[in-house]
C-alpha atoms as a PDB file:
ATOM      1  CA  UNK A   1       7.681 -14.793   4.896  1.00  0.00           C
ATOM      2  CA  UNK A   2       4.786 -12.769   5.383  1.00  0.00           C
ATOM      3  CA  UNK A   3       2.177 -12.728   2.501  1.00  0.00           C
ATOM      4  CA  UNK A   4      -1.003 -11.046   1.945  1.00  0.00           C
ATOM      5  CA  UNK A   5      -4.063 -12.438   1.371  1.00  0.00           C
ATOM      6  CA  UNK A   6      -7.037 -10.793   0.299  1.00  0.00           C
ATOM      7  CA  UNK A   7     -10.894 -12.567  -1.222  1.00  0.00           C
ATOM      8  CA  UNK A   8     -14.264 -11.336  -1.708  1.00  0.00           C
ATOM      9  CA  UNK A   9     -15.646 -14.441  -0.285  1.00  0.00           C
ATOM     10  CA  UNK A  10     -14.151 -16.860   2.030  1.00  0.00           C
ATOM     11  CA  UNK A  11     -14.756 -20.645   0.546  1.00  0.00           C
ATOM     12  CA  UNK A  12     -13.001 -24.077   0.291  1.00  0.00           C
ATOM     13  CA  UNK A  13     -10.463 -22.926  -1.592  1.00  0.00           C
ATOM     14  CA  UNK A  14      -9.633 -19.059   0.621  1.00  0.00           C
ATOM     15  CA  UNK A  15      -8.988 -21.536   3.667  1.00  0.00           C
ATOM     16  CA  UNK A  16      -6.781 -24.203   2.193  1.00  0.00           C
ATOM     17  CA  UNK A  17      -4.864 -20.706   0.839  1.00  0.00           C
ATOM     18  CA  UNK A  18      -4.398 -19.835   4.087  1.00  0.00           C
ATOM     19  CA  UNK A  19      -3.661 -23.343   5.702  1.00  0.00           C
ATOM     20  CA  UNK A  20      -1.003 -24.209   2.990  1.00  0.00           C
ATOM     21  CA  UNK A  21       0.766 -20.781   3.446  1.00  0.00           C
ATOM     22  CA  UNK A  22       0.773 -21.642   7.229  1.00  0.00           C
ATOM     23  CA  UNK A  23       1.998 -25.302   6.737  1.00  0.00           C
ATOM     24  CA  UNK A  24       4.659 -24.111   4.460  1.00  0.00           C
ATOM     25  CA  UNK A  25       5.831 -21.615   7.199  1.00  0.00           C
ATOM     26  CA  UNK A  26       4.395 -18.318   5.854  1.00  0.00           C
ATOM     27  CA  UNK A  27       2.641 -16.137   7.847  1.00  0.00           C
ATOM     28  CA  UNK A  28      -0.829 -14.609   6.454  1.00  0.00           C
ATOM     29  CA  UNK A  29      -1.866 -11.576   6.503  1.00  0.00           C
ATOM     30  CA  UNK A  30      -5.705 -11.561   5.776  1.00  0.00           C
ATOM     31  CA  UNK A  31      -7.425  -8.624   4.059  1.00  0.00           C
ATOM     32  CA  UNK A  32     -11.209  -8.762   3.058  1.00  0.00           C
ATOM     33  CA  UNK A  33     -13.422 -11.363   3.548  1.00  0.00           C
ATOM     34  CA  UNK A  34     -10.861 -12.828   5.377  1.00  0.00           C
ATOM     35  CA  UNK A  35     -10.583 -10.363   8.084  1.00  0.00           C
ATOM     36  CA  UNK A  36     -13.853  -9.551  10.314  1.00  0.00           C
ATOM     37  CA  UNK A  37     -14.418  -5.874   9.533  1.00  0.00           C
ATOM     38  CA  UNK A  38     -12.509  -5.191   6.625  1.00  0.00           C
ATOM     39  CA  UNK A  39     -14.608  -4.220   3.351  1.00  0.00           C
ATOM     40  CA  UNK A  40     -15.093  -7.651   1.219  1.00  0.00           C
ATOM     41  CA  UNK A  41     -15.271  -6.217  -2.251  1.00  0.00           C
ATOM     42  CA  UNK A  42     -12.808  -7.294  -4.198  1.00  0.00           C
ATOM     43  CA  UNK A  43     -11.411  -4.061  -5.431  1.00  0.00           C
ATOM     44  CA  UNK A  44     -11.210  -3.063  -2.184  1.00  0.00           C
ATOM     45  CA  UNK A  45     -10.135  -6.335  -0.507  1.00  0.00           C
ATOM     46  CA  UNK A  46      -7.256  -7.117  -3.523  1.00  0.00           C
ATOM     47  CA  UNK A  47      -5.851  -3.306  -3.353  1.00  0.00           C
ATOM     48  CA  UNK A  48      -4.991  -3.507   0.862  1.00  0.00           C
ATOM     49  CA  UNK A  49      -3.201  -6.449   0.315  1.00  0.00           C
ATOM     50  CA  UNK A  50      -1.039  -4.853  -3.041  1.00  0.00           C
ATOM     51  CA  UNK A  51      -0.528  -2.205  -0.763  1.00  0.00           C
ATOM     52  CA  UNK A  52       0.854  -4.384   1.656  1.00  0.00           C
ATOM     53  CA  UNK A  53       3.244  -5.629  -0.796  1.00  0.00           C
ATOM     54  CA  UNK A  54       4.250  -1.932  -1.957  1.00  0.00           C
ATOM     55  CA  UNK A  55       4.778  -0.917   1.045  1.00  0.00           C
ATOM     56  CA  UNK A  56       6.807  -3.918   2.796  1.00  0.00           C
ATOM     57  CA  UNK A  57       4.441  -5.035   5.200  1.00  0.00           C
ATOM     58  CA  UNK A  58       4.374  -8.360   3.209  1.00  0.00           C
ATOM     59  CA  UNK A  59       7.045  -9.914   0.960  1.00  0.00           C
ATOM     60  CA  UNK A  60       4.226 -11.151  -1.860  1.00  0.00           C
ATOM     61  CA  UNK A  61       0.222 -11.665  -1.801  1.00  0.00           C
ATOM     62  CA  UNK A  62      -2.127 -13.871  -2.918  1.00  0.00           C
ATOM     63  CA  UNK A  63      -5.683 -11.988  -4.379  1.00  0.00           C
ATOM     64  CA  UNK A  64      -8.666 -14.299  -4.878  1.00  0.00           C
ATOM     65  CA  UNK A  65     -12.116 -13.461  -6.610  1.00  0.00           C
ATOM     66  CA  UNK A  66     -14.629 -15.292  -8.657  1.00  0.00           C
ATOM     67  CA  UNK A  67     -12.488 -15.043 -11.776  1.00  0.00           C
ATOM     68  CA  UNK A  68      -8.987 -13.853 -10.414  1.00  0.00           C
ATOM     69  CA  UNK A  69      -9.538 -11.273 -12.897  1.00  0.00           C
ATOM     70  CA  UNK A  70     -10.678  -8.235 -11.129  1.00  0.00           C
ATOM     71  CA  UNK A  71      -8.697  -9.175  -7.796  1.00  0.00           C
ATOM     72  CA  UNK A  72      -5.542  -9.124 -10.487  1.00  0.00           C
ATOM     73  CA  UNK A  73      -6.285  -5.825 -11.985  1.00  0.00           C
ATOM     74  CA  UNK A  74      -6.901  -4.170  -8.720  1.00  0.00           C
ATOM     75  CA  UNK A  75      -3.513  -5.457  -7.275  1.00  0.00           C
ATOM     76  CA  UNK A  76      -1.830  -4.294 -10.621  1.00  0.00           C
ATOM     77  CA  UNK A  77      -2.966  -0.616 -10.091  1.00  0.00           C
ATOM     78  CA  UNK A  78      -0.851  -0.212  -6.696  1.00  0.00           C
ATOM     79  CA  UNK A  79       2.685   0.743  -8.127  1.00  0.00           C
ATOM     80  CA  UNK A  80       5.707  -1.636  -7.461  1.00  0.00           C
ATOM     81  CA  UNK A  81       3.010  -4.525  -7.494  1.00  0.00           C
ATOM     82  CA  UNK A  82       3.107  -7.081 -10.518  1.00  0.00           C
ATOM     83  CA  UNK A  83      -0.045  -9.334  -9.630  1.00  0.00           C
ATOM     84  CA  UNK A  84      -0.259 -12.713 -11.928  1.00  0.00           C
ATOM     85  CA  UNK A  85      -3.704 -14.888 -12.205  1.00  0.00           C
ATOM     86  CA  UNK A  86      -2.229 -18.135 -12.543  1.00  0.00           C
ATOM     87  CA  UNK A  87      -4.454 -21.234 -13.400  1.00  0.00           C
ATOM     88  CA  UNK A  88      -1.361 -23.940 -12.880  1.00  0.00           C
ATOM     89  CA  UNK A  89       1.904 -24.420 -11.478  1.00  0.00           C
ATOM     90  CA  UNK A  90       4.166 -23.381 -15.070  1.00  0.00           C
ATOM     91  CA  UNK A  91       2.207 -20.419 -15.209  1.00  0.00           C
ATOM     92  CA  UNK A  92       2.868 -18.829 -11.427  1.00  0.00           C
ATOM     93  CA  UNK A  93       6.967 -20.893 -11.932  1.00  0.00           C
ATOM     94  CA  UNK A  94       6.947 -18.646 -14.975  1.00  0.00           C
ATOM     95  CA  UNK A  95       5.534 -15.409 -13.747  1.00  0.00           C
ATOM     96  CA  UNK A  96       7.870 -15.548 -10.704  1.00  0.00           C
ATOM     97  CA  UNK A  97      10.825 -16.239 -13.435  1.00  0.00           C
ATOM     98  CA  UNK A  98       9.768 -13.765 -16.261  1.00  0.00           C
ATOM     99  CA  UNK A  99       7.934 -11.664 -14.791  1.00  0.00           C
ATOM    100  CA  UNK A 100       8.883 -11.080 -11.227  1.00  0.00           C
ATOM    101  CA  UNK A 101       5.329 -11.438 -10.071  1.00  0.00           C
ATOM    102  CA  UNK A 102       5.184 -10.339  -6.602  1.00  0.00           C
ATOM    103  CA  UNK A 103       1.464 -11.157  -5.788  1.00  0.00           C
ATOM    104  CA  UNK A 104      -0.309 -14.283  -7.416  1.00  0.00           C
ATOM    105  CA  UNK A 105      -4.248 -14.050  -8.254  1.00  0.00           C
ATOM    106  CA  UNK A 106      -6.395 -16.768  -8.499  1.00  0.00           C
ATOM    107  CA  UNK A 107      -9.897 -17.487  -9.364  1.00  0.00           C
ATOM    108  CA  UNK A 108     -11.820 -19.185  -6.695  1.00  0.00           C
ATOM    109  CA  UNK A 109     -14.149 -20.872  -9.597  1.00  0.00           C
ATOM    110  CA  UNK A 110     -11.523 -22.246 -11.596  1.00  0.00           C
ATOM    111  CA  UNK A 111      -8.888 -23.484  -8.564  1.00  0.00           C
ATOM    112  CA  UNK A 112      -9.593 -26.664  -6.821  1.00  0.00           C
ATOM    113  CA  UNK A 113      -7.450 -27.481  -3.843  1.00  0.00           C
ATOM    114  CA  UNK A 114      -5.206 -29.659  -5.417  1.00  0.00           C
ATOM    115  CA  UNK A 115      -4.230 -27.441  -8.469  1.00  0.00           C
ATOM    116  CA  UNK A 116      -4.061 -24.945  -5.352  1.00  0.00           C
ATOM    117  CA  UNK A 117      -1.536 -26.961  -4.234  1.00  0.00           C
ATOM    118  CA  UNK A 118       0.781 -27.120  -7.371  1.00  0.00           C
ATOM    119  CA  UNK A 119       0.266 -24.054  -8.346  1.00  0.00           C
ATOM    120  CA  UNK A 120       1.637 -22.591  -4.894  1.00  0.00           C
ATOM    121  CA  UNK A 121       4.577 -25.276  -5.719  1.00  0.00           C
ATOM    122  CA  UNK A 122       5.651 -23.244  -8.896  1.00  0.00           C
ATOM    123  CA  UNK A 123       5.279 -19.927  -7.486  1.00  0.00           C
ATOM    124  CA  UNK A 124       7.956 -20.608  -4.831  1.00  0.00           C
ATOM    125  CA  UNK A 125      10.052 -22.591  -6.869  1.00  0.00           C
ATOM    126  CA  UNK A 126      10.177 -19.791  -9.139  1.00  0.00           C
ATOM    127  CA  UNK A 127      12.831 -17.104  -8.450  1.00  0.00           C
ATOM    128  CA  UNK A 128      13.301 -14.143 -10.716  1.00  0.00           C
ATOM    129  CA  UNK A 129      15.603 -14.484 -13.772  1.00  0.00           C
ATOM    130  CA  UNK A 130      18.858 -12.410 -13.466  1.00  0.00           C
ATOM    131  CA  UNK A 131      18.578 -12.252 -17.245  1.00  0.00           C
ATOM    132  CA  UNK A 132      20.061  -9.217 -18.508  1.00  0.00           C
ATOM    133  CA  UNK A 133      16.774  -9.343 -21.239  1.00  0.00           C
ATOM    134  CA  UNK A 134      14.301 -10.455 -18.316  1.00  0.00           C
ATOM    135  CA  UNK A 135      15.695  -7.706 -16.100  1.00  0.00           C
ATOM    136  CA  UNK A 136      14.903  -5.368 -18.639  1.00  0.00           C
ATOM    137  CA  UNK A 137      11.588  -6.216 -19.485  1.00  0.00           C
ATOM    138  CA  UNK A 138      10.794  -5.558 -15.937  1.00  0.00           C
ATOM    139  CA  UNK A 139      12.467  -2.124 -15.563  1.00  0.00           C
ATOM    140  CA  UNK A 140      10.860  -1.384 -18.302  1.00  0.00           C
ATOM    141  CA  UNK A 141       7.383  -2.773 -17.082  1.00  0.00           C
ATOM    142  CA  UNK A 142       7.934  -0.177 -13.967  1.00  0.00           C
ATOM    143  CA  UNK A 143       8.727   2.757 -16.069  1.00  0.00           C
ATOM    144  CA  UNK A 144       5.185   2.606 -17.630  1.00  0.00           C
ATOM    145  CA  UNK A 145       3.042   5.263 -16.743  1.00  0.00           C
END
């Protein structure tokens, strides 16, 4: 599956991102710091790879910053793009589930490369709940202006 990954910074934890999506058989698509002439900023950086998602040149992306949270707000602005911070592995299994999160944020402070590790574990071992309430909630979540 191709995924998008975008980060203000590249560190320890950007490059085991990338590594793990490769060893699990994903192919990255690198926005940001990541990507030698791209603009780093995380507004900027976090929004090309939403708009990857939105527009199907990825499946789902992965948005890093200091906190996660500006990377996830950025990503959430991009219609059709439902961007979760997640800070362990129930919390991306359950905004895959609930939420049908199509682009995971995390905070480069707060992730080490073993919660990195789990926490990718739950987000692809979540799959969206068929849920007639959960399917709902995020129709509704879409109609929102």
């Amino acid at each position: 599956m191709r995924i998008a990954v975008a980060a203000d910074e590249r560190t320890g934890v950007t490059d085991a991102v990338v590594k793990e999506l490769r060893r699990r058989g994903h192919e990255p698509v690198l926005h940001g710091a990541l990507a030698p002439g791209e603009r780093e900023d995380w507004a900027w950086a976090s929004e090309a790879a939403a708009r990857d998602v939105a527009q199907g040149g990825a499946e789902q992306g992965v948005v890093c910053c200091w906190t996660g949270t500006g990377a996830s707000i950025a990503a959430n602005k991009v219609p059709g793009v439902r961007a979760a911070l997640c800070t362990d592995a129930e919390t991306a299994r359950g905004a895959r589930r609930w939420n049908d999160a199509n682009v995971l944020a995390l905070s480069l402070r707060g992730t080490s490369e073993a919660v990195l590790a789990e926490i990718l574990d739950g987000w692809f071992e979540g799959t969206p709940s068929d849920e007639h309430d959960d399917v709902a909630n995020i129709r509704h979540v879409d109609e929102i202006a």
